[in-house]
C-alpha atoms as a PDB file:
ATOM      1  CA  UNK A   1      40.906  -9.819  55.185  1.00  0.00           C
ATOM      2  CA  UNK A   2      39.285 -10.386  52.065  1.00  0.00           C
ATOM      3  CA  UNK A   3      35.317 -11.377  51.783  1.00  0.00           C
ATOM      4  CA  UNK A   4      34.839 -14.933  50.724  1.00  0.00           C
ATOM      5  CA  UNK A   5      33.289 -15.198  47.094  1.00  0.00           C
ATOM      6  CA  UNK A   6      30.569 -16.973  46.793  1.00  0.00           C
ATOM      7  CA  UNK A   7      30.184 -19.918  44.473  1.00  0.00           C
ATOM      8  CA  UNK A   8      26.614 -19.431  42.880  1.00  0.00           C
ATOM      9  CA  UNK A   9      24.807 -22.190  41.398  1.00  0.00           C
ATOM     10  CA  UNK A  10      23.350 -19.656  38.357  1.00  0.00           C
ATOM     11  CA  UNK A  11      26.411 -18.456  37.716  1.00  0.00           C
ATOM     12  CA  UNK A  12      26.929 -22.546  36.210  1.00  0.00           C
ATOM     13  CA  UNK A  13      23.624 -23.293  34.856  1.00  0.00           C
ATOM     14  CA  UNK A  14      23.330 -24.319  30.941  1.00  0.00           C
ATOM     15  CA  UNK A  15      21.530 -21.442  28.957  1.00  0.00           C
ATOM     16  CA  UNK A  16      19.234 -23.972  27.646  1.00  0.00           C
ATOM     17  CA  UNK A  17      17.550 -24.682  31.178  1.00  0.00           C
ATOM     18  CA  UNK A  18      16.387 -21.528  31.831  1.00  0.00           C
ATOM     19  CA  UNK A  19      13.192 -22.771  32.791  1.00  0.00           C
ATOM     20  CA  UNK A  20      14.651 -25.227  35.460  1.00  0.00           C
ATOM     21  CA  UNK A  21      14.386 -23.555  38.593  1.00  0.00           C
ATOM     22  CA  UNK A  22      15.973 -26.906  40.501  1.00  0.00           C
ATOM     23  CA  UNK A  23      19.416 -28.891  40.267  1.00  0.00           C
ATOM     24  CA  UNK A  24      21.246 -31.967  42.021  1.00  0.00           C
ATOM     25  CA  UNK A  25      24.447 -31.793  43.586  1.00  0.00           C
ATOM     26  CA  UNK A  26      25.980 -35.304  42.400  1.00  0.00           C
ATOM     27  CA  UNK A  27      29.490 -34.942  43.841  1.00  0.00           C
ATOM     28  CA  UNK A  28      32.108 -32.790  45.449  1.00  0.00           C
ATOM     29  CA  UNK A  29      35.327 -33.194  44.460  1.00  0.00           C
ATOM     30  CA  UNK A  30      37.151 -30.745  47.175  1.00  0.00           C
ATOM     31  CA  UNK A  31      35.945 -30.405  51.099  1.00  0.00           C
ATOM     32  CA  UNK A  32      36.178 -27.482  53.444  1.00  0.00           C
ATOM     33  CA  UNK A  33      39.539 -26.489  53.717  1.00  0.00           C
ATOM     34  CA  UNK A  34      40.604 -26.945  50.370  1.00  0.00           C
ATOM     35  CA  UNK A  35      43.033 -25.446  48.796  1.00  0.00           C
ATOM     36  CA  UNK A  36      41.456 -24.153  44.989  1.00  0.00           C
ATOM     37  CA  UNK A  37      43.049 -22.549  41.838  1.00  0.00           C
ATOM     38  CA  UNK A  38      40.633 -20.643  40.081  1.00  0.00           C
ATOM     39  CA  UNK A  39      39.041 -22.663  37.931  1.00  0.00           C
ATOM     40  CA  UNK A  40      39.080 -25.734  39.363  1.00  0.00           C
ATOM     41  CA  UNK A  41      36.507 -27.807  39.364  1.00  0.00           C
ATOM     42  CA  UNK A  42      34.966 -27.951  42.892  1.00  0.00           C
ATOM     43  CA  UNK A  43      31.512 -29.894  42.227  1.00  0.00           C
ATOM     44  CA  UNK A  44      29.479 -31.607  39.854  1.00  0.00           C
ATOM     45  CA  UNK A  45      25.325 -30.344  39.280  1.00  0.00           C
ATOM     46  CA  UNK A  46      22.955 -32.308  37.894  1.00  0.00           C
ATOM     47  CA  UNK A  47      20.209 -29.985  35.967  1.00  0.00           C
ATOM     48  CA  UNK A  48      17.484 -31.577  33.730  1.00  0.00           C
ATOM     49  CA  UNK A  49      19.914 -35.091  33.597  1.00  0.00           C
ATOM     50  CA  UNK A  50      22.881 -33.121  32.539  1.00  0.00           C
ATOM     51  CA  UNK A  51      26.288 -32.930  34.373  1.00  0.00           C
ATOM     52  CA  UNK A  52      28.184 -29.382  34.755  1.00  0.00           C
ATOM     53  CA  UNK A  53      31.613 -29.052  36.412  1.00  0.00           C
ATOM     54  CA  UNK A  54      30.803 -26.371  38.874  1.00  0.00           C
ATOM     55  CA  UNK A  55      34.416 -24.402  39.124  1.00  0.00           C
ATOM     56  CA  UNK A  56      36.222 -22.435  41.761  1.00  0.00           C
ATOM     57  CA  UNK A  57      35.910 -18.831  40.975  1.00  0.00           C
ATOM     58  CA  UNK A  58      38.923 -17.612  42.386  1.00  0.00           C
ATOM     59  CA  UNK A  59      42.135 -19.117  44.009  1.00  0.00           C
ATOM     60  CA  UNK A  60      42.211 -19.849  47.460  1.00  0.00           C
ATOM     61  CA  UNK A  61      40.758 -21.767  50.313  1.00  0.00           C
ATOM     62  CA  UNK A  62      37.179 -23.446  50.516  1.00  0.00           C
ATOM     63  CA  UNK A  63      35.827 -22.561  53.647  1.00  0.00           C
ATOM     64  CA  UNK A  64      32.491 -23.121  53.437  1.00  0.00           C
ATOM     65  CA  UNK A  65      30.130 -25.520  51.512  1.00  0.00           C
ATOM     66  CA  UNK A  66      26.469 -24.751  52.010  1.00  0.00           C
ATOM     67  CA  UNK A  67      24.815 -27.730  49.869  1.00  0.00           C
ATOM     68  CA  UNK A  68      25.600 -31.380  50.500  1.00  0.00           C
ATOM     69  CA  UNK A  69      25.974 -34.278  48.447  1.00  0.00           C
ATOM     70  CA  UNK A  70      22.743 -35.900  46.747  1.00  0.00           C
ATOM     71  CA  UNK A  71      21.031 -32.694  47.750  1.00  0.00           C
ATOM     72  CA  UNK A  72      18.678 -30.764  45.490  1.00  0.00           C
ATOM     73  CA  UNK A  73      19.134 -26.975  45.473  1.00  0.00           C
ATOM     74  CA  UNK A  74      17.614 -24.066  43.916  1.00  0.00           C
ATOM     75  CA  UNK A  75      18.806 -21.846  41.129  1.00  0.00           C
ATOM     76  CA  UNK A  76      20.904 -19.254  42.580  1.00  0.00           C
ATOM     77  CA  UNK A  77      21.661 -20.822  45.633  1.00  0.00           C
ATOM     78  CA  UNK A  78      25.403 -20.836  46.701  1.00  0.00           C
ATOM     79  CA  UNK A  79      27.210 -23.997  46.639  1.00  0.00           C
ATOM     80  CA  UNK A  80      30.074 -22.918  48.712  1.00  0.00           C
ATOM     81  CA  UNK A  81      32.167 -20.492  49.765  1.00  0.00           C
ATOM     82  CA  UNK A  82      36.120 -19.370  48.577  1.00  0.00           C
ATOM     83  CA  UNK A  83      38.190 -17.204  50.318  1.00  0.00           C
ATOM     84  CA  UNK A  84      40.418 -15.918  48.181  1.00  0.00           C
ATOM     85  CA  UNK A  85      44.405 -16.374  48.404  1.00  0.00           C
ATOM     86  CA  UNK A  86      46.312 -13.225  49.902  1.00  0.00           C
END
């Protein structure tokens, strides 16, 4: 079996906040167990006021989200975790 990918939260974050070193997690749109297309949008961040669509990496299932709704998070930190489709 196939190593879940993890969904980053820097792998999202808008070139011009560099120097933010925090976001918000505003709203999932998918919950464990999930079925994803890469992609697809999985989450909403908040960083410095401004939304980003946080987006599935690869196709398959969420198994795994590691930051919860209204929660802050750190740059970096993974938002959740995809195993990918066989």
């Amino acid at each position: 079996m196939t190593d879940a990918v993890d969904v980053n939260s820097a792998d999202s974050w808008p070139d011009d906040a560099d120097d933010v070193a925090e976001g918000y997690l505003a709203n999932w749109f998918v919950r464990e167990g999930s079925a994803v297309d890469e992609g697809e949008t999985l989450c909403e961040i908040q960083v410095e006021k401004v939304s980003i669509d946080v987006t599935a990496p690869t196709a398959g299932t969420v198994t795994e989200t590691l930051v919860g709704e209204g929660d802050d998070f750190a740059r970096g930190d993974v938002l959740a975790r995809v195993q990918p489709s066989a």
